[in-house]
N, C-alpha and C. Protein backbone atom coordinates (compact mmCIF):
# COMPACT_ATOMS: atom_id res chain seq x y z
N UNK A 1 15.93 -50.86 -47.73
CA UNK A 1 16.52 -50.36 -46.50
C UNK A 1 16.65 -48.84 -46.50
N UNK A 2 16.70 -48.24 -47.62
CA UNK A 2 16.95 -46.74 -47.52
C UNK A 2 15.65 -46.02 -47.58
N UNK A 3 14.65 -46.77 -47.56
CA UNK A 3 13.32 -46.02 -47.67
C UNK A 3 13.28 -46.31 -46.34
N UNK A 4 13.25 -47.12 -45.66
CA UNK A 4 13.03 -47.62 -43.93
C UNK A 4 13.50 -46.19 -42.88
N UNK A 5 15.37 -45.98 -43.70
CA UNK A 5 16.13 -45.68 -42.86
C UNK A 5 15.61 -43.69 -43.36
N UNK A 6 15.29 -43.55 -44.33
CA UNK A 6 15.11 -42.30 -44.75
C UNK A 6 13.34 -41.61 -43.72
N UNK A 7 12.60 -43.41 -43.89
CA UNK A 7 11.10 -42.71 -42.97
C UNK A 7 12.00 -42.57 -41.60
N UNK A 8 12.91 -43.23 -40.82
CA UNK A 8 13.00 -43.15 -39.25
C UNK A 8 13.42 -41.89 -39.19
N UNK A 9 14.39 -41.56 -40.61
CA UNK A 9 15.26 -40.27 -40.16
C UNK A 9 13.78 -38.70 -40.05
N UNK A 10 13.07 -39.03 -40.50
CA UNK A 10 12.34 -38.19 -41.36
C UNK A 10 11.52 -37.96 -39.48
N UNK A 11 10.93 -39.05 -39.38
CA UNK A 11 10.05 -39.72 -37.91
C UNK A 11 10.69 -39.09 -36.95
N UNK A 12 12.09 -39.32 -36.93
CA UNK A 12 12.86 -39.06 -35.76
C UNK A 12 12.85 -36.98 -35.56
N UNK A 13 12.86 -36.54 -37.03
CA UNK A 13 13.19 -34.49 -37.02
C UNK A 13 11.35 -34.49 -36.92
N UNK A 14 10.40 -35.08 -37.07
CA UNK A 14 8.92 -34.52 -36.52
C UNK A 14 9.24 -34.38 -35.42
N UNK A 15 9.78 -35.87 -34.51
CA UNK A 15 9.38 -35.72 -33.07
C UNK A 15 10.11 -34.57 -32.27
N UNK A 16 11.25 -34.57 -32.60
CA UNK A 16 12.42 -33.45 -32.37
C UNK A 16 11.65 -31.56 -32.83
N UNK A 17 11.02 -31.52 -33.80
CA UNK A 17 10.34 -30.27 -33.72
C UNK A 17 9.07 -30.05 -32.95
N UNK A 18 8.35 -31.38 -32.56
CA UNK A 18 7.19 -31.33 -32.23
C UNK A 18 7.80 -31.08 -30.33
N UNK A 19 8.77 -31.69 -29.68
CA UNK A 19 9.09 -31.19 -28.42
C UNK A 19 9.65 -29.97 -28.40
N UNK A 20 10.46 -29.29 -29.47
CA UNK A 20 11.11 -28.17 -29.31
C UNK A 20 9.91 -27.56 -29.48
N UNK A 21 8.42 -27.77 -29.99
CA UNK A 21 8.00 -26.18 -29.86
C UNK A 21 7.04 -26.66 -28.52
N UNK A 22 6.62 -27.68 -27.94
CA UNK A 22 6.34 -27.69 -26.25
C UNK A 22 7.28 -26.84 -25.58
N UNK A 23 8.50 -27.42 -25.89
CA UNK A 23 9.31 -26.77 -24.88
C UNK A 23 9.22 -25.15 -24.76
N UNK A 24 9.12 -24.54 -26.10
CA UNK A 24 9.36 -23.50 -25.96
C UNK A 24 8.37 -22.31 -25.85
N UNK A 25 7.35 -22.95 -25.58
CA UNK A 25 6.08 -22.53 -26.17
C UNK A 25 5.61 -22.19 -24.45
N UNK A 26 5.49 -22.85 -23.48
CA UNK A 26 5.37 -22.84 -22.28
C UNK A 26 6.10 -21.51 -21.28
N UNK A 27 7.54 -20.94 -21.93
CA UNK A 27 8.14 -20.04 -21.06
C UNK A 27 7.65 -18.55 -21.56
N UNK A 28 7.05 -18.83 -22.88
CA UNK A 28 6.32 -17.76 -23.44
C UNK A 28 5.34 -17.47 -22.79
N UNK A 29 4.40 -18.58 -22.32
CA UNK A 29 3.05 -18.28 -21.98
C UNK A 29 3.30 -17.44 -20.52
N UNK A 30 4.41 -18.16 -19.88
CA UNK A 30 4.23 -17.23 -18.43
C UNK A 30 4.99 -16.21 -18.35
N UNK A 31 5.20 -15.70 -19.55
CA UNK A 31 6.10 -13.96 -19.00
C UNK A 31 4.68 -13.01 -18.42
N UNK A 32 3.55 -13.84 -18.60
CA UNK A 32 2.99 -12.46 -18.32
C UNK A 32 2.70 -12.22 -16.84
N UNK A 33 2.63 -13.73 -16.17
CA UNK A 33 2.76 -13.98 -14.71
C UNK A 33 3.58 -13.05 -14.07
N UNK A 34 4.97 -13.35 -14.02
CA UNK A 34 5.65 -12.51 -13.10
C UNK A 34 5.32 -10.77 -12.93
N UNK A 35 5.11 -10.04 -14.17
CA UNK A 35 4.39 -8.80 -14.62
C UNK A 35 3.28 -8.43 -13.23
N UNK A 36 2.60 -9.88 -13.31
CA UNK A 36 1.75 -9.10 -12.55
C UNK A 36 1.54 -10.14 -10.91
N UNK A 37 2.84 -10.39 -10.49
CA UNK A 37 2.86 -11.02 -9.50
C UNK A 37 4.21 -10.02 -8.89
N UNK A 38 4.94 -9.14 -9.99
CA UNK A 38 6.03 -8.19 -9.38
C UNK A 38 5.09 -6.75 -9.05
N UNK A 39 3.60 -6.57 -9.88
CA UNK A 39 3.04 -5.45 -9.57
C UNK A 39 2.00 -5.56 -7.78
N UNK A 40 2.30 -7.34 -7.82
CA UNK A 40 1.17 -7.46 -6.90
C UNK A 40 2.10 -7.14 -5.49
N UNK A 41 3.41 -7.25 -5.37
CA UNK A 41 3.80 -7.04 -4.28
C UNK A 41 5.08 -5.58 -4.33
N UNK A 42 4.36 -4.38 -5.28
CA UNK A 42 5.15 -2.97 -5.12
C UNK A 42 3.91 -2.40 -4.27
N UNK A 43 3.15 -3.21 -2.95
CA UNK A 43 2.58 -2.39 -2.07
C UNK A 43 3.59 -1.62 -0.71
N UNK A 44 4.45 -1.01 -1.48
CA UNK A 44 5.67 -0.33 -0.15
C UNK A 44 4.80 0.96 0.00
N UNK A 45 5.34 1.78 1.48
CA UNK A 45 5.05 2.70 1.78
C UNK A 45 6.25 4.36 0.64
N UNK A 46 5.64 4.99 0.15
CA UNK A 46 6.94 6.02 0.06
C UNK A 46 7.34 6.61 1.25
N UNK A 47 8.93 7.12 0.95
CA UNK A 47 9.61 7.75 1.69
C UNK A 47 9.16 8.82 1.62
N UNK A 48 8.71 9.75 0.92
CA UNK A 48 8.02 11.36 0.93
C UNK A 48 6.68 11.33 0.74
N UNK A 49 6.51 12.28 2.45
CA UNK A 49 5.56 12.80 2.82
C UNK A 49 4.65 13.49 2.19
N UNK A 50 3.01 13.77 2.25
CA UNK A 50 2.76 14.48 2.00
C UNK A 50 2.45 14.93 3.44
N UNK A 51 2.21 16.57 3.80
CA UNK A 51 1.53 17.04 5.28
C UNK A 51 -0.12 17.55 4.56
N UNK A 52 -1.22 16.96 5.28
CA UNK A 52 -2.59 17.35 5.56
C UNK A 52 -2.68 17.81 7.11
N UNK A 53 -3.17 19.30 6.48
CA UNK A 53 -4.01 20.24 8.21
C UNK A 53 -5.06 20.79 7.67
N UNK A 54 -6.01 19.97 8.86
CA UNK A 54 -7.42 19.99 9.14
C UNK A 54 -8.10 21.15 9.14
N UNK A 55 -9.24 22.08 9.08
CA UNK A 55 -9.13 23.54 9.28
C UNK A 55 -9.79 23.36 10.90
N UNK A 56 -10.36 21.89 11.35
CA UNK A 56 -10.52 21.82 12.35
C UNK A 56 -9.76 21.91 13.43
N UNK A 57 -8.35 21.69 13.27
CA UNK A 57 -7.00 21.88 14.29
C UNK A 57 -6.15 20.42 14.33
N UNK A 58 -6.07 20.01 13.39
CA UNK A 58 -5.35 18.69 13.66
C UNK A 58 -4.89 18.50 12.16
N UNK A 59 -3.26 17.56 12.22
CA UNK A 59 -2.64 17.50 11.32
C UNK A 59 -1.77 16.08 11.09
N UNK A 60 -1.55 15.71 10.28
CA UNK A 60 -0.63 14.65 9.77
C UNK A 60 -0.09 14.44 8.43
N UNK A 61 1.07 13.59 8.95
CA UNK A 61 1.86 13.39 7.14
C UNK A 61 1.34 11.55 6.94
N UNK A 62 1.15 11.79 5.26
CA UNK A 62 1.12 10.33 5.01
C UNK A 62 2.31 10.20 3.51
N UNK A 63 2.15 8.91 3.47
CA UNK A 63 3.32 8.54 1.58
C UNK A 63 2.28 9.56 1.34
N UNK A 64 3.16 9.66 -0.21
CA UNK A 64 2.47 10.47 -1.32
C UNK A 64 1.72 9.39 -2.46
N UNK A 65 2.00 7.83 -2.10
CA UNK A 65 1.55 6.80 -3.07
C UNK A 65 0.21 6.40 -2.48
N UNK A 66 -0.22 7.06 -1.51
CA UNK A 66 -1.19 7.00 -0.96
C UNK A 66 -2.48 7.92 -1.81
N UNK A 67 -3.77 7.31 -1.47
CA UNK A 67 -4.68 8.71 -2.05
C UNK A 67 -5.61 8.66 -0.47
N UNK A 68 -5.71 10.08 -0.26
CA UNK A 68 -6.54 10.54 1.06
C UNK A 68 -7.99 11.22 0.47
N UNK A 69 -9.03 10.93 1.24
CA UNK A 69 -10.61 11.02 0.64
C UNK A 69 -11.21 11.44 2.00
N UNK A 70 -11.56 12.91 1.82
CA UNK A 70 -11.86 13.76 2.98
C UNK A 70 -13.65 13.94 2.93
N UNK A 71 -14.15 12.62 3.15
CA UNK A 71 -15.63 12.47 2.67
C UNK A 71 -16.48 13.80 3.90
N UNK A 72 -17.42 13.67 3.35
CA UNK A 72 -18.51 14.72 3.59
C UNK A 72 -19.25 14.40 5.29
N UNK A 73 -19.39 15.17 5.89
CA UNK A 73 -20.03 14.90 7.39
C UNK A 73 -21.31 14.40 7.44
N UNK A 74 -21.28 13.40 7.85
CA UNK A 74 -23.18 13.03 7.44
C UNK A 74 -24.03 13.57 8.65
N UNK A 75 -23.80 14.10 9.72
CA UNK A 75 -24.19 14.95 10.88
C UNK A 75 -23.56 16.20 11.10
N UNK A 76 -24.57 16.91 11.63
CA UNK A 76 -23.25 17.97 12.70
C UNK A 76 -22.55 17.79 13.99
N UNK A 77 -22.59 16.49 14.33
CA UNK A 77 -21.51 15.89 15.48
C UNK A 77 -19.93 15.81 14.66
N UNK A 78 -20.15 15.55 13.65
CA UNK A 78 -19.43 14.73 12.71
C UNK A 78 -18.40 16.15 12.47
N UNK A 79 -16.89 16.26 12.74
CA UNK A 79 -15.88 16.85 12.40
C UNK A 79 -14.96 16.57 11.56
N UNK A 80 -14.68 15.29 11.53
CA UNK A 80 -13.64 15.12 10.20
C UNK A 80 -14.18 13.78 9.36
N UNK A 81 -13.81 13.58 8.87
CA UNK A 81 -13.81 11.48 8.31
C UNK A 81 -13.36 11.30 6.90
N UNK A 82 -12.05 10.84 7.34
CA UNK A 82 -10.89 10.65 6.65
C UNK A 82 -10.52 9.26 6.35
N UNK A 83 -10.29 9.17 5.11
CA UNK A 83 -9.90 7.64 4.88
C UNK A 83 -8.74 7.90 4.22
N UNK A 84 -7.69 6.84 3.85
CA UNK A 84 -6.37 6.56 3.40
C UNK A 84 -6.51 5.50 2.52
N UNK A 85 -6.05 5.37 1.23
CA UNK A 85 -5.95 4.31 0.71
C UNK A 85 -4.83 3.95 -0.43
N UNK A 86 -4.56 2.48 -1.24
CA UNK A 86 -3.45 2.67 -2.00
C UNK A 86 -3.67 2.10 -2.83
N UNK A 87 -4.41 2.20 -4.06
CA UNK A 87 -4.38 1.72 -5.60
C UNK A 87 -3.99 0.44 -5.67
N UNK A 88 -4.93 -0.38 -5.71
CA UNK A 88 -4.93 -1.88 -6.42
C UNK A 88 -4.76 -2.38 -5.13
N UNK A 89 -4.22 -1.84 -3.92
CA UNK A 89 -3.89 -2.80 -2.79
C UNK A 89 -5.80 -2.85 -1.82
N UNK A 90 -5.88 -3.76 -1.30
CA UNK A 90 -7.09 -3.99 -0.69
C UNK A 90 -6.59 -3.69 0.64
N UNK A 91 -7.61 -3.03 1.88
CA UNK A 91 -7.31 -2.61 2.98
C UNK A 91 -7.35 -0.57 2.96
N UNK A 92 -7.88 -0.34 3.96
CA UNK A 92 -7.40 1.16 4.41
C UNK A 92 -7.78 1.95 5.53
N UNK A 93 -7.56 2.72 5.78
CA UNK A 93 -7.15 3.72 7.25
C UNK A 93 -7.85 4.31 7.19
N UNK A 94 -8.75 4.76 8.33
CA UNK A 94 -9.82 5.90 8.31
C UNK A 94 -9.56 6.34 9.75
N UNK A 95 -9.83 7.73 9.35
CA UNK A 95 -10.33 8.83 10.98
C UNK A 95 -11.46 9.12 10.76
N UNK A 96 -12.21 9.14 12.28
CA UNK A 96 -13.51 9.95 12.26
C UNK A 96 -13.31 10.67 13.91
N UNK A 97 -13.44 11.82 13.46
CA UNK A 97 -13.45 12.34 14.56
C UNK A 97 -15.12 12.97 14.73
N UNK A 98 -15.75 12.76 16.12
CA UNK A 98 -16.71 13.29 16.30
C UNK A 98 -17.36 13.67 17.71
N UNK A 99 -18.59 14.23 17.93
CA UNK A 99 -18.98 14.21 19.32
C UNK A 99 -19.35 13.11 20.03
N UNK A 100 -19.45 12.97 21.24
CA UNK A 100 -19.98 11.53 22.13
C UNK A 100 -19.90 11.94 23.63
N UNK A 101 -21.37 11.44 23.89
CA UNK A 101 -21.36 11.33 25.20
C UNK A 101 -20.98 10.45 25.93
N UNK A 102 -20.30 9.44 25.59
CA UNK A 102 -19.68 8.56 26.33
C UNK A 102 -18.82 9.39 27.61
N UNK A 103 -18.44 8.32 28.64
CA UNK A 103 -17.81 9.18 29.88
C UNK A 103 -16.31 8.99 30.01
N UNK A 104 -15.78 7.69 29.51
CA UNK A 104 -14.90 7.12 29.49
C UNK A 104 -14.30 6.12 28.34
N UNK A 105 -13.40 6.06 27.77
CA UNK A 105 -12.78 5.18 26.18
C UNK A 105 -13.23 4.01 26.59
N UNK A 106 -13.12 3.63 27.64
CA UNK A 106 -13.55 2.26 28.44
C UNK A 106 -14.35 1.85 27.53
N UNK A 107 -16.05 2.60 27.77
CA UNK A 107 -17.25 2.43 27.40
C UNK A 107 -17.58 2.02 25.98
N UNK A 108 -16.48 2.83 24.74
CA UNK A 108 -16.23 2.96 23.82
C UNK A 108 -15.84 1.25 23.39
N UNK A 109 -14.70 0.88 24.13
CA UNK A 109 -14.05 -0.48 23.94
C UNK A 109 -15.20 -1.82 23.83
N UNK A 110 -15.47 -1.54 25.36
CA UNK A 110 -16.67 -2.38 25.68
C UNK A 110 -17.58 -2.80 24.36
N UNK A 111 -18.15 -1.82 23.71
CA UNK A 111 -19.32 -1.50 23.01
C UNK A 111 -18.71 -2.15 21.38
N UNK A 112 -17.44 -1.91 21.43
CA UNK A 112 -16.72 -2.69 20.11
C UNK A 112 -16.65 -4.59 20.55
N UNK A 113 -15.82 -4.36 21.57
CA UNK A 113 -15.85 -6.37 21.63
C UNK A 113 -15.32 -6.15 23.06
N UNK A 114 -15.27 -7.76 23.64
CA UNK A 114 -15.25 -7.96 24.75
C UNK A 114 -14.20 -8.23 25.13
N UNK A 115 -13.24 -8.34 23.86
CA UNK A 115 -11.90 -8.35 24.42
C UNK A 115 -11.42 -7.16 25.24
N UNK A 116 -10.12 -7.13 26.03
CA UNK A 116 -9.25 -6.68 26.81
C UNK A 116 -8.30 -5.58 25.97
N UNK A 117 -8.79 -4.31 26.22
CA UNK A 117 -8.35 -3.53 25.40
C UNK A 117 -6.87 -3.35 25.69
N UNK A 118 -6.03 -2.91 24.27
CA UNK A 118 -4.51 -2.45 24.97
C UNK A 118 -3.93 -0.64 24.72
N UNK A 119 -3.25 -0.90 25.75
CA UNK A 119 -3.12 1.01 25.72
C UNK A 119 -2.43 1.47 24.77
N UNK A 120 -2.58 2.90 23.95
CA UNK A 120 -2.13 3.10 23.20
C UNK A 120 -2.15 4.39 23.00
N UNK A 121 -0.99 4.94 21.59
CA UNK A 121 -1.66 6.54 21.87
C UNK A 121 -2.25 7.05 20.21
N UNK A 122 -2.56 8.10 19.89
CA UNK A 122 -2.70 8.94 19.19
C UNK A 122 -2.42 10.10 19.30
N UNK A 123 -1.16 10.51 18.71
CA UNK A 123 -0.51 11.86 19.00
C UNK A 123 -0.10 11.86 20.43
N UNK A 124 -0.77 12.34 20.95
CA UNK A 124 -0.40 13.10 22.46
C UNK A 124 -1.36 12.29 23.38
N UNK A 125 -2.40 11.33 22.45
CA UNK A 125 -3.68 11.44 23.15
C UNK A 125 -3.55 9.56 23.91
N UNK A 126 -3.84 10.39 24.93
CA UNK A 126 -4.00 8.45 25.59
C UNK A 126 -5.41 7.51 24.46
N UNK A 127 -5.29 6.46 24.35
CA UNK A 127 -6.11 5.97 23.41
C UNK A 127 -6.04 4.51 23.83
N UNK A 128 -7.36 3.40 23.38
CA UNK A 128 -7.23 2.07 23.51
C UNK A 128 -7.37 1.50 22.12
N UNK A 129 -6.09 0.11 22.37
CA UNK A 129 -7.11 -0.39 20.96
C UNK A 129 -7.38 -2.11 20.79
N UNK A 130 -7.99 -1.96 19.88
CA UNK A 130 -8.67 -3.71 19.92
C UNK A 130 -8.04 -3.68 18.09
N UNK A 131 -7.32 -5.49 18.49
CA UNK A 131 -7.21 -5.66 17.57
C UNK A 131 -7.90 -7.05 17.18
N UNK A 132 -9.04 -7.01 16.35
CA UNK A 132 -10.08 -7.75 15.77
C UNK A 132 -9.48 -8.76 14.41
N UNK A 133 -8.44 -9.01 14.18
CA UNK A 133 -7.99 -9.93 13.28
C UNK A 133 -8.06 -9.59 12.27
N UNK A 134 -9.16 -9.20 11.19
CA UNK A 134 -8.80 -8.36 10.35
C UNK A 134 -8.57 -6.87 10.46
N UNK A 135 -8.54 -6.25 11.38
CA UNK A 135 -8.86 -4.85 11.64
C UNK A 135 -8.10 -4.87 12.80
N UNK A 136 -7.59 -3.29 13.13
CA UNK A 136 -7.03 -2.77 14.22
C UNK A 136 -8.14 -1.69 14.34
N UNK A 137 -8.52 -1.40 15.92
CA UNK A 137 -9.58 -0.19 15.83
C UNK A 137 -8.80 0.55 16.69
N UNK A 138 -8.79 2.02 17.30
CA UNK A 138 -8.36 2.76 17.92
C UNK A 138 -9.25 3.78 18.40
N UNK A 139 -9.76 3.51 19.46
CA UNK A 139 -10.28 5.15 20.15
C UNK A 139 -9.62 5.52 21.23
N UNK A 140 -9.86 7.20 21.07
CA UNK A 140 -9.45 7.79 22.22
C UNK A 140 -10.77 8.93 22.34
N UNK A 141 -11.05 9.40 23.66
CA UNK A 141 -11.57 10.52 23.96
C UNK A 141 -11.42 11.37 24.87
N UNK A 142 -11.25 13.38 24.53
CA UNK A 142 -10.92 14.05 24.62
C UNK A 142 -12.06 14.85 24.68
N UNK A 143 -12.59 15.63 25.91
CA UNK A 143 -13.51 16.63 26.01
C UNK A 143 -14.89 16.84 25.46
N UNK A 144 -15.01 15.28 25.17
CA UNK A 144 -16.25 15.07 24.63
C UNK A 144 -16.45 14.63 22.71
N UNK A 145 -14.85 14.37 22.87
CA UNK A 145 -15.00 14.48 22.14
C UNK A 145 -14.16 13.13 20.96
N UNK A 146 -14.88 12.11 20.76
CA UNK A 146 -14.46 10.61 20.35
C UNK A 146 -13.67 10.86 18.73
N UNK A 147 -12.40 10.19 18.81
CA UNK A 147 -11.61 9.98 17.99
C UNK A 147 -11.43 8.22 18.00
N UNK A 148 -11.54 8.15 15.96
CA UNK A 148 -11.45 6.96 15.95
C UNK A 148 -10.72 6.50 14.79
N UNK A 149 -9.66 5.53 14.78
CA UNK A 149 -9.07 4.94 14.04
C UNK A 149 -9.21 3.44 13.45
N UNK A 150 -10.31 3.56 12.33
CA UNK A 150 -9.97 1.68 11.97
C UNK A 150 -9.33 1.62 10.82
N UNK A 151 -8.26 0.17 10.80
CA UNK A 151 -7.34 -0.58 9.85
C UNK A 151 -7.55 -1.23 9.53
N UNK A 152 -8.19 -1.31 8.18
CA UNK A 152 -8.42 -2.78 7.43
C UNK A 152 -7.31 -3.23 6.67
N UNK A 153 -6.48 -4.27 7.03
CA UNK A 153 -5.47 -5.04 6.59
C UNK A 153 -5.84 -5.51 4.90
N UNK A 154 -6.63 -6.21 4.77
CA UNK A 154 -7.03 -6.85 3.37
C UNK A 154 -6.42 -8.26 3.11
N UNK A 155 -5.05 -8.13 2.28
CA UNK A 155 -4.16 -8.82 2.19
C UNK A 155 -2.76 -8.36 2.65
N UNK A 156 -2.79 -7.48 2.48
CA UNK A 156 -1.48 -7.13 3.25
C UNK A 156 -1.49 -6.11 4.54
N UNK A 157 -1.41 -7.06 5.58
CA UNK A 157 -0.89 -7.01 7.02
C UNK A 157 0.10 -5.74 7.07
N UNK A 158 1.00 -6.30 7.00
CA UNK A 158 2.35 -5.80 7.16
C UNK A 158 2.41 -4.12 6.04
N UNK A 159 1.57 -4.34 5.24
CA UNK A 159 2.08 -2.70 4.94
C UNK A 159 1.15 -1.73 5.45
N UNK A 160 -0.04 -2.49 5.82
CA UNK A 160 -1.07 -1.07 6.44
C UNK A 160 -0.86 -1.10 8.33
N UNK A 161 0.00 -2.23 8.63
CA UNK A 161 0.51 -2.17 10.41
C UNK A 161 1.35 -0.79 10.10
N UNK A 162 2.18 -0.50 8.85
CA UNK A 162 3.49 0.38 8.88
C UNK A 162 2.52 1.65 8.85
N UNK A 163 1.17 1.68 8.07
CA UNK A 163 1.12 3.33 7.89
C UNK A 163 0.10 3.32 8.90
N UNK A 164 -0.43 2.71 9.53
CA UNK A 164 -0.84 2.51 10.89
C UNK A 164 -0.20 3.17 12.28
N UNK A 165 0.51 2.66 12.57
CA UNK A 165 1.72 2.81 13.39
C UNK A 165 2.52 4.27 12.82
N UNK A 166 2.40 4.65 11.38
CA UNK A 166 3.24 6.00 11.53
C UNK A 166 1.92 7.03 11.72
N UNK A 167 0.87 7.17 11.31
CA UNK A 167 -0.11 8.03 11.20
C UNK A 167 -0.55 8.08 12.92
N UNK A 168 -0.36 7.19 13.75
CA UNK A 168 -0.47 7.32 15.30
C UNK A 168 0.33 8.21 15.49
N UNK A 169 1.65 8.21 15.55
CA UNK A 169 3.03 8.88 16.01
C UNK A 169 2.75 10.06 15.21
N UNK A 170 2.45 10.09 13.98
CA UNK A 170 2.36 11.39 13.65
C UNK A 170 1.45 12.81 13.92
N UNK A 171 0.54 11.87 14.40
CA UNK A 171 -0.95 12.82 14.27
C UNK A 171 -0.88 14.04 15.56
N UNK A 172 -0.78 15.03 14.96
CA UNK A 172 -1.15 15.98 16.02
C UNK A 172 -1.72 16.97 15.99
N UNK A 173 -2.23 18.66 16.70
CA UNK A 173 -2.76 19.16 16.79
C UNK A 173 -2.78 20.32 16.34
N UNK A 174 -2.95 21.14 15.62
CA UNK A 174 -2.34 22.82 14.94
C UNK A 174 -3.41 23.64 15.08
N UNK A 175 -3.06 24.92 15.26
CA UNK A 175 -3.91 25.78 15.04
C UNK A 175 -5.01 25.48 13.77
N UNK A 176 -6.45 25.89 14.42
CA UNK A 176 -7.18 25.78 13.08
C UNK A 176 -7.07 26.82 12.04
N UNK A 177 -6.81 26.12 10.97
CA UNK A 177 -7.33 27.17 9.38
C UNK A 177 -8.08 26.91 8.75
N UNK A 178 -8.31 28.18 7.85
CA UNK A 178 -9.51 28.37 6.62
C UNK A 178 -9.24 27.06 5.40
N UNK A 179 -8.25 26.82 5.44
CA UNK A 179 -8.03 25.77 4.50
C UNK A 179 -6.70 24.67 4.32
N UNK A 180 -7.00 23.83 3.97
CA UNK A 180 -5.83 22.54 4.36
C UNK A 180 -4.89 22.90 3.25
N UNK A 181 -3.84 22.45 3.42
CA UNK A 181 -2.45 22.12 2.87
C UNK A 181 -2.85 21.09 1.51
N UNK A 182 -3.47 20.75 1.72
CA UNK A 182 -4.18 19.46 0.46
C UNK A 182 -4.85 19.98 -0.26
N UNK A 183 -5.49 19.38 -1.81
CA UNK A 183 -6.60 20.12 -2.53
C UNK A 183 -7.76 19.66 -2.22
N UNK A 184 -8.09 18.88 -0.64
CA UNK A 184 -9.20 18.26 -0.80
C UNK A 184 -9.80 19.35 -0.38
N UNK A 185 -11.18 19.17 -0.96
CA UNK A 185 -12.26 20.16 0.04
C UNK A 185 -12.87 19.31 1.27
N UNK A 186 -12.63 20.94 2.53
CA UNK A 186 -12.88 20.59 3.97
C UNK A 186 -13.97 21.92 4.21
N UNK A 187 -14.49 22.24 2.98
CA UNK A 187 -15.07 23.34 3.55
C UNK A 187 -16.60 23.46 4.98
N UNK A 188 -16.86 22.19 5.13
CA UNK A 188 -17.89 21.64 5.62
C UNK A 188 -17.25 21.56 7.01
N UNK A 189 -16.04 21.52 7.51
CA UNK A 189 -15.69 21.42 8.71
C UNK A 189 -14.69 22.94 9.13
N UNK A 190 -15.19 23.88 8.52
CA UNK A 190 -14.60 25.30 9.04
C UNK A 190 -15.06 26.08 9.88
N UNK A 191 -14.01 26.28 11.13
CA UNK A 191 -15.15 26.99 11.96
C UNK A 191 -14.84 26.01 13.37
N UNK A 192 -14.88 24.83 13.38
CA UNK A 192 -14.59 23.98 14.34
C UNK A 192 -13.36 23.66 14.79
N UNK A 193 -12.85 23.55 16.15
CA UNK A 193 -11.77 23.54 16.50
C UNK A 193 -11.56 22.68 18.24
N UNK A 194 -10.93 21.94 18.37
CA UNK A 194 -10.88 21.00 19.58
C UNK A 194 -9.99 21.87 20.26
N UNK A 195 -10.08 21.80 21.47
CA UNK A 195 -9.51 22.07 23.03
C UNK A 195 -8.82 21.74 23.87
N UNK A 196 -8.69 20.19 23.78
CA UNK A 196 -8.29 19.46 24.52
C UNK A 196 -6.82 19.25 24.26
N UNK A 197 -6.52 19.89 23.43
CA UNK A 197 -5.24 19.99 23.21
C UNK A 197 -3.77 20.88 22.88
N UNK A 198 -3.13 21.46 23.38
CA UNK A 198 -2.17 22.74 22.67
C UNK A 198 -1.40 22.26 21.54
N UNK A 199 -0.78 23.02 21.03
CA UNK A 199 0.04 23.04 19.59
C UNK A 199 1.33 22.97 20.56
N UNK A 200 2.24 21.90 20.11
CA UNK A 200 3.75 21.65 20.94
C UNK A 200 4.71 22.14 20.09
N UNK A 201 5.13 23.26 20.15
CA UNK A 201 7.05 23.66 19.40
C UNK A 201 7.37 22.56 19.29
């Protein structure tokens, strides 16, 4: 009987170590989850600004967690083309400002989709926009001169609607200079300057 009772006791501390290390073995494996399910949603906007001015005459503030990419003119219609973007997050903001003979934003709309455009502004500027489900687009035109805003959402909606919506309200017009407030190089767009608009105190 004491060899019986000595194997159960013996039987009984395997099974007892063999669940304690399941058990414990499992909360280990997922620390690394949350790590990168708390990095997947620090897509916030910052509270401090940076200000970019154009040497073409136009200006705006964006976060500073942002990176801005002041790519190269692939024409000489071509005045600005600006993109916005935010590290690891998918989605981003671009301007292109350029020439067009179009007569009316109308024409502009049309030529994107057939939906029913809605009114909107940019800066000062009357503007339409279509919103395409993944994308928000935005044109406006001014003296010949077509401004355009597209938003690629990605996965997150809700944080590129916010710098969306502030880069509209913000965007406006300044005297042109020799060189931007930023370290990007704009040297390719110096010299050019829009009309259609004054600088507001």
């Amino acid at each position: 009987m004491n060899k019986i009772t000595l194997a159960l006791v013996v039987l009984v501390v395997l099974s007892l170590v063999y669940v304690w290390k399941i058990l414990y073995s499992y909360p280990k494996a997922s620390l690394a989850s949350p790590e990168g399910i708390s990095q997947a949603v620090k897509a916030v906007p910052s509270q401090t600004l940076k200000s970019y001015t154009d040497p073409s005459g136009f200006e705006f503030s964006y976060p500073d967690n942002l990176s801005l990419a002041n790519n190269e003119a692939t024409d000489s219609s071509t005045y600005a083309d600006i993109g916005l973007t935010f590290k690891g997050v998918a989605g981003d903001l671009s301007l292109k400002i350029k020439d067009s003979k179009l007569k009316t934003i109308e024409e502009w709309a049309k030529s994107i989709s057939d939906q029913t455009p809605i009114p909107a502004k940019l800066g000062t500027l009357q503007a339409l926009e279509l919103n395409l489900g993944e994308k928000i687009v935005l044109g406006s035109l001014d003296s010949g001169v077509l401004f355009t805003v597209e938003t690629t959402f990605g996965d997150k909606k809700d944080f590129w609607k916010s710098i969306y919506a502030s880069f509209l309200q913000d965007f406006s017009f300044a005297q042109p200079t020799k060189e931007t407030t930023t370290s990007v190089d704009n040297s390719s767009d110096q010299g050019i300057s829009f009309e259609g608009e004054e600088v507001v105190d």
